[in-house]
Protein backbone atom coordinates (compact mmCIF):
# COMPACT_ATOMS: atom_id res chain seq x y z
CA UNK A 1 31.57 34.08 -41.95
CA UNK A 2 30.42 31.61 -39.62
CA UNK A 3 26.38 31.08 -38.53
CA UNK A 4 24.95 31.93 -35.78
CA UNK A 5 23.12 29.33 -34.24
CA UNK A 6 21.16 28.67 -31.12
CA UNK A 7 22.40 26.40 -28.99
CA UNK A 8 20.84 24.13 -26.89
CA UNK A 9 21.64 26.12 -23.49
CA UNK A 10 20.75 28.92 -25.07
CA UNK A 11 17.28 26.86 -26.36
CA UNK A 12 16.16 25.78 -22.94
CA UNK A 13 16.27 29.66 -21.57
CA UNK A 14 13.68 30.72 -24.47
CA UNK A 15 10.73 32.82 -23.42
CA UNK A 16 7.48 31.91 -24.84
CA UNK A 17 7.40 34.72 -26.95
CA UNK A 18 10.50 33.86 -28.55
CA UNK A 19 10.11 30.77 -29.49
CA UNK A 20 6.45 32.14 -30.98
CA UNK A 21 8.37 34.24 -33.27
CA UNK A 22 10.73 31.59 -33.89
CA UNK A 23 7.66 29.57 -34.87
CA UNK A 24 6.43 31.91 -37.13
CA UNK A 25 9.35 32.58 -38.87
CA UNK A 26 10.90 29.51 -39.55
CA UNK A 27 7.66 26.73 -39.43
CA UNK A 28 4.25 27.87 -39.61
CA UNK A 29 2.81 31.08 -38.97
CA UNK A 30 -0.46 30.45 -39.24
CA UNK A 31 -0.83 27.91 -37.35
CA UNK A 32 0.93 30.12 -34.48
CA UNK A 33 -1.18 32.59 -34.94
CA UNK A 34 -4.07 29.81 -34.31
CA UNK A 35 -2.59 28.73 -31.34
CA UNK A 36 -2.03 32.05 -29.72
CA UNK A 37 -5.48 33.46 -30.11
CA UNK A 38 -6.69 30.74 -27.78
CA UNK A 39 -3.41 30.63 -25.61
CA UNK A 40 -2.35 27.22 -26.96
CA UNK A 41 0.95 28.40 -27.37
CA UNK A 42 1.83 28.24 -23.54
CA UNK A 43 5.49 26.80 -23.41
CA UNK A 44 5.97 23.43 -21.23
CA UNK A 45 8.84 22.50 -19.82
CA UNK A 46 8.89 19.14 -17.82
CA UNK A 47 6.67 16.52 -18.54
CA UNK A 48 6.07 13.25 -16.26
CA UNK A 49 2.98 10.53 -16.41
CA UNK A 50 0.15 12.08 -16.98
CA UNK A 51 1.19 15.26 -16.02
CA UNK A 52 3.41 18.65 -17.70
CA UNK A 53 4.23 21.64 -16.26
CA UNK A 54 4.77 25.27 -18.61
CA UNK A 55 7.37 27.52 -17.77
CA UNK A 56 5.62 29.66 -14.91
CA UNK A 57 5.12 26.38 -12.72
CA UNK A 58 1.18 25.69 -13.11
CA UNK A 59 0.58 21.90 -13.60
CA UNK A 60 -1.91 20.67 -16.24
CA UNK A 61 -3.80 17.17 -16.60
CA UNK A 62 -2.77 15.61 -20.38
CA UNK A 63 -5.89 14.56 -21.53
CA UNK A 64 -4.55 14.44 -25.81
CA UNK A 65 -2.11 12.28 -25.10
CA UNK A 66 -0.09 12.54 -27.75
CA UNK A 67 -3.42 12.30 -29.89
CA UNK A 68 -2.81 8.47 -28.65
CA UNK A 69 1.13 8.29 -28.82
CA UNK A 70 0.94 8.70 -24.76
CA UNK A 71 -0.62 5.51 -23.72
CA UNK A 72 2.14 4.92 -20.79
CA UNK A 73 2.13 8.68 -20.31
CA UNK A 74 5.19 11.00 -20.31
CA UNK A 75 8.63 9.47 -19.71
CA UNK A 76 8.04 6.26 -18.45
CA UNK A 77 11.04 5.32 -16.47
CA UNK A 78 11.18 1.65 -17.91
CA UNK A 79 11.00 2.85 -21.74
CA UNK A 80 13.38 6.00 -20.56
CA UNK A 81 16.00 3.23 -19.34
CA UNK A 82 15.91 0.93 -22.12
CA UNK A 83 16.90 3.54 -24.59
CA UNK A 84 19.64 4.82 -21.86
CA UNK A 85 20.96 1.08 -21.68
CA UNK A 86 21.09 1.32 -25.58
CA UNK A 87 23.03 4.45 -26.09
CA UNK A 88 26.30 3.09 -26.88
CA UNK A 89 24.93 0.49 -29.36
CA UNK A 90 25.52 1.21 -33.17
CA UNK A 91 22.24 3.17 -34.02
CA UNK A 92 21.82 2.79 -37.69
CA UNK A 93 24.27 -0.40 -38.71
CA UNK A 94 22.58 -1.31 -42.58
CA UNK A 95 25.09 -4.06 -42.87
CA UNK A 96 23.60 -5.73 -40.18
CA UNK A 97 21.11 -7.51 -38.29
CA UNK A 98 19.12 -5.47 -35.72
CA UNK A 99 19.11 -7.45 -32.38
CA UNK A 100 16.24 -5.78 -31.19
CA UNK A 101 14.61 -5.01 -34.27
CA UNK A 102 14.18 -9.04 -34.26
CA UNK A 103 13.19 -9.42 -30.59
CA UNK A 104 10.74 -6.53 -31.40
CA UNK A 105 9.01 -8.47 -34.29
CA UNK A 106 9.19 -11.53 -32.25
CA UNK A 107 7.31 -9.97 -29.13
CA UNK A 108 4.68 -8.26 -31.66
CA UNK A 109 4.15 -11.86 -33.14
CA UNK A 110 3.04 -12.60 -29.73
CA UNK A 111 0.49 -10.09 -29.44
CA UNK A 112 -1.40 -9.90 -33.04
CA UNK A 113 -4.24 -11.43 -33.96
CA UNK A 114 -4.55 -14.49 -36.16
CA UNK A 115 -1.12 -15.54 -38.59
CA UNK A 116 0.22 -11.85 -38.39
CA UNK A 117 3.66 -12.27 -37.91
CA UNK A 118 6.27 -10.20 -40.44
CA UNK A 119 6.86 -6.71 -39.31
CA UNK A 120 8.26 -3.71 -41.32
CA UNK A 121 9.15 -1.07 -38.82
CA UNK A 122 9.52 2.38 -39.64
CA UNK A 123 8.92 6.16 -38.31
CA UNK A 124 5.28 7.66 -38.43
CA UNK A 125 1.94 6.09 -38.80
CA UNK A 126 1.56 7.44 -41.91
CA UNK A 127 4.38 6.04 -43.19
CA UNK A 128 2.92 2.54 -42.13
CA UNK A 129 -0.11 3.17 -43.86
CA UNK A 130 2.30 3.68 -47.30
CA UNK A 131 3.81 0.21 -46.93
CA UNK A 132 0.72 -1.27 -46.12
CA UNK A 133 -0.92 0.33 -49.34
CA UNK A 134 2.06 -0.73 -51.57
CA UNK A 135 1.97 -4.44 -49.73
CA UNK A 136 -1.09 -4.81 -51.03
CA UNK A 137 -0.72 -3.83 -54.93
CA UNK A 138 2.53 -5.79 -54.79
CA UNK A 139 1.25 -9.04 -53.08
CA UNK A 140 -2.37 -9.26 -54.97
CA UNK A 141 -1.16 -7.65 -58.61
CA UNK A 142 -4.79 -5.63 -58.12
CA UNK A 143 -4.67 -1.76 -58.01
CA UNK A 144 -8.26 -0.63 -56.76
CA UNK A 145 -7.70 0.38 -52.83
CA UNK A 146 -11.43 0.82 -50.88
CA UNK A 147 -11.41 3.35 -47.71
CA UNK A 148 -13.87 5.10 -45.45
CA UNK A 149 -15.59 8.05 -45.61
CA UNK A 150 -14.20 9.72 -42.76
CA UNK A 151 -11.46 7.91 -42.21
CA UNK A 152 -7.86 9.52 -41.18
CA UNK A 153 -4.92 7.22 -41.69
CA UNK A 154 -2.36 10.13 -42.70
CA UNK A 155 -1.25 13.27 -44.55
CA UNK A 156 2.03 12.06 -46.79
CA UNK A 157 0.63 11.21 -50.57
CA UNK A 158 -0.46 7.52 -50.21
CA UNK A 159 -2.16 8.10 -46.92
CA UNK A 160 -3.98 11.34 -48.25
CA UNK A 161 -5.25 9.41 -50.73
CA UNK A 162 -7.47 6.56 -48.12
CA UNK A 163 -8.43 9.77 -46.01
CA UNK A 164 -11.96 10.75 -45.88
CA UNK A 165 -11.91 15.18 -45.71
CA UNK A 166 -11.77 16.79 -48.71
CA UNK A 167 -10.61 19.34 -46.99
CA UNK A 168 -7.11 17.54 -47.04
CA UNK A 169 -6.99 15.97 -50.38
CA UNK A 170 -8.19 18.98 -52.60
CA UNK A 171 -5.01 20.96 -52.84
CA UNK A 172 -3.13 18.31 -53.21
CA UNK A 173 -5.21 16.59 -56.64
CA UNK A 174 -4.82 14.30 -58.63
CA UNK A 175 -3.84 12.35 -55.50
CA UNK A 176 -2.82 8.13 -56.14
CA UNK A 177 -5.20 6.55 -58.49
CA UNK A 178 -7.75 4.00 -58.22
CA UNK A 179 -8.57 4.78 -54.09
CA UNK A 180 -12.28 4.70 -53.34
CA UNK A 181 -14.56 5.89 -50.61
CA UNK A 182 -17.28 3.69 -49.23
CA UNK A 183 -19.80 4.93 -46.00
CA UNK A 184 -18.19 3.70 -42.94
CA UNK A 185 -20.23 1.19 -41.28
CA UNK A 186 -22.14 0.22 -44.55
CA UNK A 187 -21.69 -3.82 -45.59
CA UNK A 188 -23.83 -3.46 -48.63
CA UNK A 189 -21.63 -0.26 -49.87
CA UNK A 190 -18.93 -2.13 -49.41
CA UNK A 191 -19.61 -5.88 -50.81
CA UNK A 192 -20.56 -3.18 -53.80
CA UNK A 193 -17.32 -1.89 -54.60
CA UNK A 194 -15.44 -5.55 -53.87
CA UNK A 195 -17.94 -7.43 -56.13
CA UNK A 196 -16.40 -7.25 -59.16
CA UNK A 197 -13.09 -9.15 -57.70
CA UNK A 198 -10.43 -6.40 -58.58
CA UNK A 199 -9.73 -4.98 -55.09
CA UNK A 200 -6.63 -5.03 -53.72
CA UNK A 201 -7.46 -3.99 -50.03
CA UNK A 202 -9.71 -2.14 -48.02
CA UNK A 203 -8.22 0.25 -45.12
CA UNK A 204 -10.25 0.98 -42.54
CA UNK A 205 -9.96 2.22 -38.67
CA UNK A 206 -11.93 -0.23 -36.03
CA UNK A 207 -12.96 3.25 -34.43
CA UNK A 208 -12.58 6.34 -36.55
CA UNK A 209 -10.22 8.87 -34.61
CA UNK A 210 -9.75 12.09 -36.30
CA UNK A 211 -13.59 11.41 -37.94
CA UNK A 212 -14.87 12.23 -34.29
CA UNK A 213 -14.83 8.71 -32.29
CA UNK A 214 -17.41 7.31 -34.48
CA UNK A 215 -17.81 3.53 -33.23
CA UNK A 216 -19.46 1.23 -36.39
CA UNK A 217 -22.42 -1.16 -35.69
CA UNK A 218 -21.51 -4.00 -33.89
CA UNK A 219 -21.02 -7.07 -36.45
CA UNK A 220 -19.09 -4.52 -38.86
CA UNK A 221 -15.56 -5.10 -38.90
CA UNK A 222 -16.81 -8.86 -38.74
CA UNK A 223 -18.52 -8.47 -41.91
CA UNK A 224 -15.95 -6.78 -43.31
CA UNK A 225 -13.63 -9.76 -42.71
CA UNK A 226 -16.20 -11.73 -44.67
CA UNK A 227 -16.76 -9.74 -47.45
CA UNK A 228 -12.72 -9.45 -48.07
CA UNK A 229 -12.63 -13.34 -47.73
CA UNK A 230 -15.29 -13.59 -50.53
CA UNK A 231 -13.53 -11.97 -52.61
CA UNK A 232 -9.93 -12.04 -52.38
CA UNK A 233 -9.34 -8.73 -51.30
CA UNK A 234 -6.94 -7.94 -48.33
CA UNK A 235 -8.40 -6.36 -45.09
CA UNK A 236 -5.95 -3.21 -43.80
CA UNK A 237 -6.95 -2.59 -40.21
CA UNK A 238 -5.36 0.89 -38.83
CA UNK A 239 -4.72 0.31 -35.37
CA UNK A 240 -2.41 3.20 -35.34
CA UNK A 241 -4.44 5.02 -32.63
CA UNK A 242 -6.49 2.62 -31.48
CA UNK A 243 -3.67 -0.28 -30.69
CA UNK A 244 -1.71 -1.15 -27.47
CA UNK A 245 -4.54 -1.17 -24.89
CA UNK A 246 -6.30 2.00 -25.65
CA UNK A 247 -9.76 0.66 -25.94
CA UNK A 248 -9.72 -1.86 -23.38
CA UNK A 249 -8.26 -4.91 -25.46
CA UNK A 250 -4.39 -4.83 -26.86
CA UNK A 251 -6.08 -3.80 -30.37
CA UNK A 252 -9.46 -3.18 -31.16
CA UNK A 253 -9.92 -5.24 -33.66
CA UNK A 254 -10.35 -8.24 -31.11
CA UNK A 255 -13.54 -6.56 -29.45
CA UNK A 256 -15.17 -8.33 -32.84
CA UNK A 257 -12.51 -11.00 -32.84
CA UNK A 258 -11.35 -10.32 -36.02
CA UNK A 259 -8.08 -10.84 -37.51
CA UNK A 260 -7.09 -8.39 -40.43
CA UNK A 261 -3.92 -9.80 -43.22
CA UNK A 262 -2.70 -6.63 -42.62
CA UNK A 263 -2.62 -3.92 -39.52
CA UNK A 264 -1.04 -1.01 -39.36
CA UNK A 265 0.79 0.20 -36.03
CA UNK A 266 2.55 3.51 -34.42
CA UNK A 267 2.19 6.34 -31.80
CA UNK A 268 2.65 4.65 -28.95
CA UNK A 269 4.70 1.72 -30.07
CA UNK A 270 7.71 3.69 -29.30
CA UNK A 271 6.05 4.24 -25.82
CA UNK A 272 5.75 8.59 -26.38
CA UNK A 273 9.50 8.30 -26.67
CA UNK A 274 11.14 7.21 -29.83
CA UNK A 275 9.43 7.40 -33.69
CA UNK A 276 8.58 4.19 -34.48
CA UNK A 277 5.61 2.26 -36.23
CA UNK A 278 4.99 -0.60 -38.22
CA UNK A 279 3.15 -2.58 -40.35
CA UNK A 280 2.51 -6.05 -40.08
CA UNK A 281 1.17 -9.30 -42.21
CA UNK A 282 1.25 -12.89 -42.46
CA UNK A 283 4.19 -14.48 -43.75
CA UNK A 284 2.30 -16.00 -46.95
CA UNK A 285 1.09 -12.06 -48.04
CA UNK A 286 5.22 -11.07 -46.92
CA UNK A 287 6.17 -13.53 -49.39
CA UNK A 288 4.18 -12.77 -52.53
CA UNK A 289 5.52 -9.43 -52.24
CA UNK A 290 8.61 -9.50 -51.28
CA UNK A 291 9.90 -12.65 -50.96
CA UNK A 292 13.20 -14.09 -52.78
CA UNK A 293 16.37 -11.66 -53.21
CA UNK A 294 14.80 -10.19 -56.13
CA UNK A 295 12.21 -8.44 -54.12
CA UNK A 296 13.41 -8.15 -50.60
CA UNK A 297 14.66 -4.70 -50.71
CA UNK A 298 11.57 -3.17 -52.68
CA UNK A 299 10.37 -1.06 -49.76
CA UNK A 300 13.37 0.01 -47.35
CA UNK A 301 13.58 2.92 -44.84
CA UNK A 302 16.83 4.22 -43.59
CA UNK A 303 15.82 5.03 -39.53
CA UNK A 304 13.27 2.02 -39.99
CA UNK A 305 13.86 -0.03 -36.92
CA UNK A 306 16.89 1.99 -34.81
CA UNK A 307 18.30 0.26 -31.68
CA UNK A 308 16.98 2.91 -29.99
CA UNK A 309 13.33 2.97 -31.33
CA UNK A 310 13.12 -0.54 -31.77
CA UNK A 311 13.96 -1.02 -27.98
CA UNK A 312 11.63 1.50 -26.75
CA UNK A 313 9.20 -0.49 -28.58
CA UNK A 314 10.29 -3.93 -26.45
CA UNK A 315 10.21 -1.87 -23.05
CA UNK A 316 6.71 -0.51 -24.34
CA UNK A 317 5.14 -3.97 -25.14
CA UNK A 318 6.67 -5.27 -21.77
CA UNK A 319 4.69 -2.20 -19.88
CA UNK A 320 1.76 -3.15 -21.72
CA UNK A 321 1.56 -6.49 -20.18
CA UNK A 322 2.87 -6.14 -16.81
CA UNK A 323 1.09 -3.76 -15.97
CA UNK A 324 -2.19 -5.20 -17.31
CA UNK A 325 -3.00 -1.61 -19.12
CA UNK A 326 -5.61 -2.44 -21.37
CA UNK A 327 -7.98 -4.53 -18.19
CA UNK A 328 -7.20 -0.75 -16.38
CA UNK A 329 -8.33 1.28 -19.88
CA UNK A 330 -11.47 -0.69 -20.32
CA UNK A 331 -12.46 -0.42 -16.52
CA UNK A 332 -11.68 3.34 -15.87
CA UNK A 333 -13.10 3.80 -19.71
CA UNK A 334 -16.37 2.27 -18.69
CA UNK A 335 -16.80 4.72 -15.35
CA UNK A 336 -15.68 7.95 -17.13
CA UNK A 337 -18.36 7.14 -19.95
CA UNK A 338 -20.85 6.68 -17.69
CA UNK A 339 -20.15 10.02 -15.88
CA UNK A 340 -19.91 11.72 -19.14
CA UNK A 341 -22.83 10.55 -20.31
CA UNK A 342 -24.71 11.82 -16.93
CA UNK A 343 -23.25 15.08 -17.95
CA UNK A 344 -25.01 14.77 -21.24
CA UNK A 345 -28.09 14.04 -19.39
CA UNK A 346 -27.69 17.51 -17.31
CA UNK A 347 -26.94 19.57 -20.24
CA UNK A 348 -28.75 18.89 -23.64
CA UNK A 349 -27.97 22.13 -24.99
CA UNK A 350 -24.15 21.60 -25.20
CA UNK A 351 -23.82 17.74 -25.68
CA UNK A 352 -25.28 15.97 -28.59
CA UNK A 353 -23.34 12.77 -28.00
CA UNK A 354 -20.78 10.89 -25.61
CA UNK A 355 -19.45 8.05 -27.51
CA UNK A 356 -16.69 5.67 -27.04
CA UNK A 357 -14.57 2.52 -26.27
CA UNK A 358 -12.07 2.15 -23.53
CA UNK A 359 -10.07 5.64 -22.98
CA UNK A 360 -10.67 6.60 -26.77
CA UNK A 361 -13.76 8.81 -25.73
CA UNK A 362 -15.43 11.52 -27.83
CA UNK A 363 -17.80 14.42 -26.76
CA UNK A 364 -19.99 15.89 -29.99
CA UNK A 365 -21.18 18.83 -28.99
CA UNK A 366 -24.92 20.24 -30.75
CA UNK A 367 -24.58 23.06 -33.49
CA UNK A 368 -25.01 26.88 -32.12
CA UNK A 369 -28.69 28.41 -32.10
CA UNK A 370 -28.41 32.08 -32.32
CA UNK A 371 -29.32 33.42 -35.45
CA UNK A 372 -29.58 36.88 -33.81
CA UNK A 373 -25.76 37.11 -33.02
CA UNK A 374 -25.34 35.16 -36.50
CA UNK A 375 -26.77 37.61 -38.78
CA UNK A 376 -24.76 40.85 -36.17
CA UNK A 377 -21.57 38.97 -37.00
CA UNK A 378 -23.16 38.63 -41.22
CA UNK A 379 -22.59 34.89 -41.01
CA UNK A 380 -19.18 34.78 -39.23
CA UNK A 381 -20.08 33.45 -35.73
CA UNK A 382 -21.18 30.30 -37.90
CA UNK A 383 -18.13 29.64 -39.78
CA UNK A 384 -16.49 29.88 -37.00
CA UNK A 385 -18.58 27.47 -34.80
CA UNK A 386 -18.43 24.85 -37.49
CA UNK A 387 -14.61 24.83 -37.54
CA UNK A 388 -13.71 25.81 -33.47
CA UNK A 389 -16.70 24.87 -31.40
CA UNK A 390 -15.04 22.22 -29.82
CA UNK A 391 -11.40 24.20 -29.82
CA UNK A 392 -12.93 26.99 -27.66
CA UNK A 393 -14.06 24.37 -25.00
CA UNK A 394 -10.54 23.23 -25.54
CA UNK A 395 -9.28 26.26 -24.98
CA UNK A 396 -11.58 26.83 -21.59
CA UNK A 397 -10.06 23.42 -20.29
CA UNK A 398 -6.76 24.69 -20.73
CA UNK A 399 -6.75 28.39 -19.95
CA UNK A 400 -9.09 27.61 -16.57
CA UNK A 401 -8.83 24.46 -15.75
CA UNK A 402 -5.06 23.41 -16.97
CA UNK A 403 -6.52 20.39 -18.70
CA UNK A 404 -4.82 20.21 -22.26
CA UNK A 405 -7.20 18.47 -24.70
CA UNK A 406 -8.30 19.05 -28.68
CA UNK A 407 -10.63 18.52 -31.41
CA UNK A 408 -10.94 15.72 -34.34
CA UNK A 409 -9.55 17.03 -37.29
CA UNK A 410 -12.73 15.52 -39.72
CA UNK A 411 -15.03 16.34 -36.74
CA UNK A 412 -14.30 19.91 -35.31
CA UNK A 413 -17.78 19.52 -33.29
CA UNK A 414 -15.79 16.83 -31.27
CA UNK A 415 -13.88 17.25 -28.35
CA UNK A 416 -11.33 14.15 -27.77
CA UNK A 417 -10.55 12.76 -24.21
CA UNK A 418 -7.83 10.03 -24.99
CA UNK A 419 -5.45 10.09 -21.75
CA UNK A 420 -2.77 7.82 -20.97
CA UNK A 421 -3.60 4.53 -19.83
CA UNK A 422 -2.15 5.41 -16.53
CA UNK A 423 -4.90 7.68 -15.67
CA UNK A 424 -6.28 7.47 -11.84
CA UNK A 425 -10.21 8.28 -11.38
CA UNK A 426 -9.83 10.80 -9.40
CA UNK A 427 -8.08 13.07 -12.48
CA UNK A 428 -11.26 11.77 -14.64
CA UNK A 429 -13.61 13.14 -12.27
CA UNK A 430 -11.86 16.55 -12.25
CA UNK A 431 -12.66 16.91 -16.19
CA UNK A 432 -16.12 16.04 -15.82
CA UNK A 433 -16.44 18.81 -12.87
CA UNK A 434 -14.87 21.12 -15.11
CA UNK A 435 -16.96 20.59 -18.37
CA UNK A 436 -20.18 20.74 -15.68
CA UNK A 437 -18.52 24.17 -14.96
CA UNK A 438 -18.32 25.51 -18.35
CA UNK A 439 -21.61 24.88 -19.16
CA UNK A 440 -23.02 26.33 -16.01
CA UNK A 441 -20.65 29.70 -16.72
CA UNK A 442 -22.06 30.04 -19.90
CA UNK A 443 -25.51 28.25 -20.21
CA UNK A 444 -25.80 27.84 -23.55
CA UNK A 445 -23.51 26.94 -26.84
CA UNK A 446 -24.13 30.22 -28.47
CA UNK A 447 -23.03 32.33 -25.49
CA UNK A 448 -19.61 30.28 -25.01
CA UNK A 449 -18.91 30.91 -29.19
CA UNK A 450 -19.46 34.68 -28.49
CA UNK A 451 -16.97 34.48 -25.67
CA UNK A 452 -14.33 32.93 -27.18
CA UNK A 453 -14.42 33.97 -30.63
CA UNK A 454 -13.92 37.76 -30.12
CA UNK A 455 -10.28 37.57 -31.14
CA UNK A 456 -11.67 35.49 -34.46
CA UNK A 457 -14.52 38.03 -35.00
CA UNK A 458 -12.07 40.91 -35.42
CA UNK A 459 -9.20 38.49 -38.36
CA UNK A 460 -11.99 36.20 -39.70
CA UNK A 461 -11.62 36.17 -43.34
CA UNK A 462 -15.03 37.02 -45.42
């Protein structure tokens, strides 16, 4: 008997609460269950810059971005039309040479810091973050791998295993040996662990995403450069979200003017339209792993390096450049910290922090005060603050203000504002006149948790 399938005509003319069953079906239930009960689950339709548009017409500012794949915003017409020009090029040819696979590493070359020059390219951050783990064990014969506490640089084994939540790593135990955590931001933690000369690398983001926009002491990532030096360990630097102009400089690792033996790259490489990600080294730490025929095909990757990913990577660097993106990031990221952090200076209660660099900008909010409505809901109004707080302003940006945004994943209590590079000031002064409206609707923290939470007061689990 033959299957029935959907097909993609039939796709496009889905109702949202189709492809919610769908969802929950054949993906992840819970997870659209989540999204509904703070009407996350709205169902977009056309996307274009900085702008998308759901299936009932209504227009909403992107402020995730693509939890920084979006730097150059939806569809840019110049990455669009490189992979158009592309289309009748062999994809995936193994028993070749990939033209722009080579003029990709080439124009990289010309962008990273120091002697980084040798580029693998392959699909996900995360799957950077693997090859740059097994670079390291290959080209220094150590095992011992340092991270941050904190830290987020992926969810596939390796990765899990150099990111800081518990949270993520317990089910998933015993995860790949010999990784270790060290305080992010601490020198003397860290000259600690490398002391004894049998590190292979330490991984570390210049600004911690996911852990809530946390920004290290000025001097760190310097120090950290110095302390690797000393002894002969390599120093992984996870640009993944901060790279390609997002905090004012092409990576952020140059605010400190540091250069890394190893940095890992993705999300907006392939300019929001293709998969594609990389990591990159100097050709002396390429060569003592996987130099000579013996060695060159240890680490592979079938899609690695497409035509058509690897040339929406060369259109993305080229709209990096010529349109001077990262000068526009750190200038529009300067004014819209500045008005945020007048907004903290209005409203106490709700914001405990603004921090930031360029357009990666996080808002902590403070923890709830309301033991009354705490000990009515026997302890659930808590839990639930600690994990959503920041989702249900989320969700009040969204659902009244069409401005789509989310949480860190190691910092629910942080609300991330990480729009394309593209962004205008007027569309960052309409968040900050919304946020000013939320907390003037609801006056305090506690009062906006018992708002949004009624739908979690009546499934929260004891």
């Amino acid at each position: 008997m033959k299957p029935k399938l959907i097909s993609t005509e039939e796709a496009v003319h889905l109702d949202r609460k189709q492809v919610k069953s769908l969802y929950k079906q054949y993906i992840n239930p819970s997870f659209a269950t989540m999204l509904s009960l703070l009407n996350f689950d709205k169902r977009f339709v056309h996307a274009e810059g900085i702008y998308v548009w759901d299936d009932q017409g209504k227009r909403y500012l992107d402020f995730l971005g693509g939890y920084g794949a979006l730097n150059f915003g939806h569809n840019h017409p110049c990455i669009v039309s490189i992979v158009e020009q592309v289309a009748k090029w062999p994809n995936l040819l193994q028993a070749s040479l990939s033209t722009f696979s080579a003029v990709l590493a080439y124009n990289l070359a010309q962008l990273t810091p120091g002697k980084i020059e040798r580029s693998f390219f392959c699909n996900s951050g995360a799957e950077a973050v693997e090859g740059a783990l097994k670079l390291a064990r290959a080209a220094t014969k150590k095992k011992r791998i340092i991270y941050c506490e904190g830290a987020f640089h992926g969810k596939t084994f390796g990765a899990l295993s150099v990111t800081g939540r518990s949270k993520y790593q317990e089910p998933f135990k015993p995860l790949l040996l010999d990784c270790e955590p060290v305080p992010y931001g601490d020198a003397g933690a860290l000259e600690k662990k490398l002391q004894d000369g049998d590190v292979a690398a330490f991984i570390l983001e210049p600004i911690q995403g996911e852990g809530g926009i946390k920004i290290p002491p000025q001097g760190y990532l310097q120090k950290a450069r110095e302390l690797t030096r000393k002894y002969d360990a390599l120093l992984i630097i996870d640009e993944i979200q901060t790279g390609f102009g997002r905090t004012g400089k092409t990576f952020a690792c140059e605010h400190e003017g540091v250069e890394p033996d190893v940095m890992c790259l993705g999300k907006s490489l392939g300019g929001g339209i293709m998969p594609l990600a990389t990591f990159t080294t100097t050709s002396d730490i390429w060569d003592k792993a996987y130099g000579g025929f013996e060695r060159c095909l240890l680490h592979t990757s079938t899609f690695g390096g497409n035509t058509r990913a690897a040339a929406a990577g060369v259109a993305t660097l080229q709209v990096l450049i010529e349109e001077n993106l990262a000068n526009k990031a750190w200038k529009n990221g300067q004014y819209f910290l500045t008005k945020l952090q007048e907004l903290q200076g209005k409203y106490p209660g709700f914001i405990k922090e603004v921090r930031g660099r360029g357009l990666l900008i996080g808002i902590e909010f403070n923890q709830i005060a309301g033991d009354f409505w705490d000990k009515l809901t026997a302890g659930k109004l808590n839990r639930i603050a600690e994990e959503y707080l920041a989702a249900f302003v989320a969700a009040e940006l969204l659902n009244k203000y069409q401005i789509i945004t989310a949480y860190t994943l190691n910092n629910p209590n942080v609300i991330r504002l990480e729009p394309p590079l593209i962004v205008m000031r007027e569309q960052l002064d309409q968040v900050v006149v919304a946020l000013e409206d939320i907390f003037k609707k609801y006056k305090s923290l506690w009062k906006l948790v018992l708002g949004s939470s009624k739908y979690f007061l009546s499934s929260f689990k004891q």
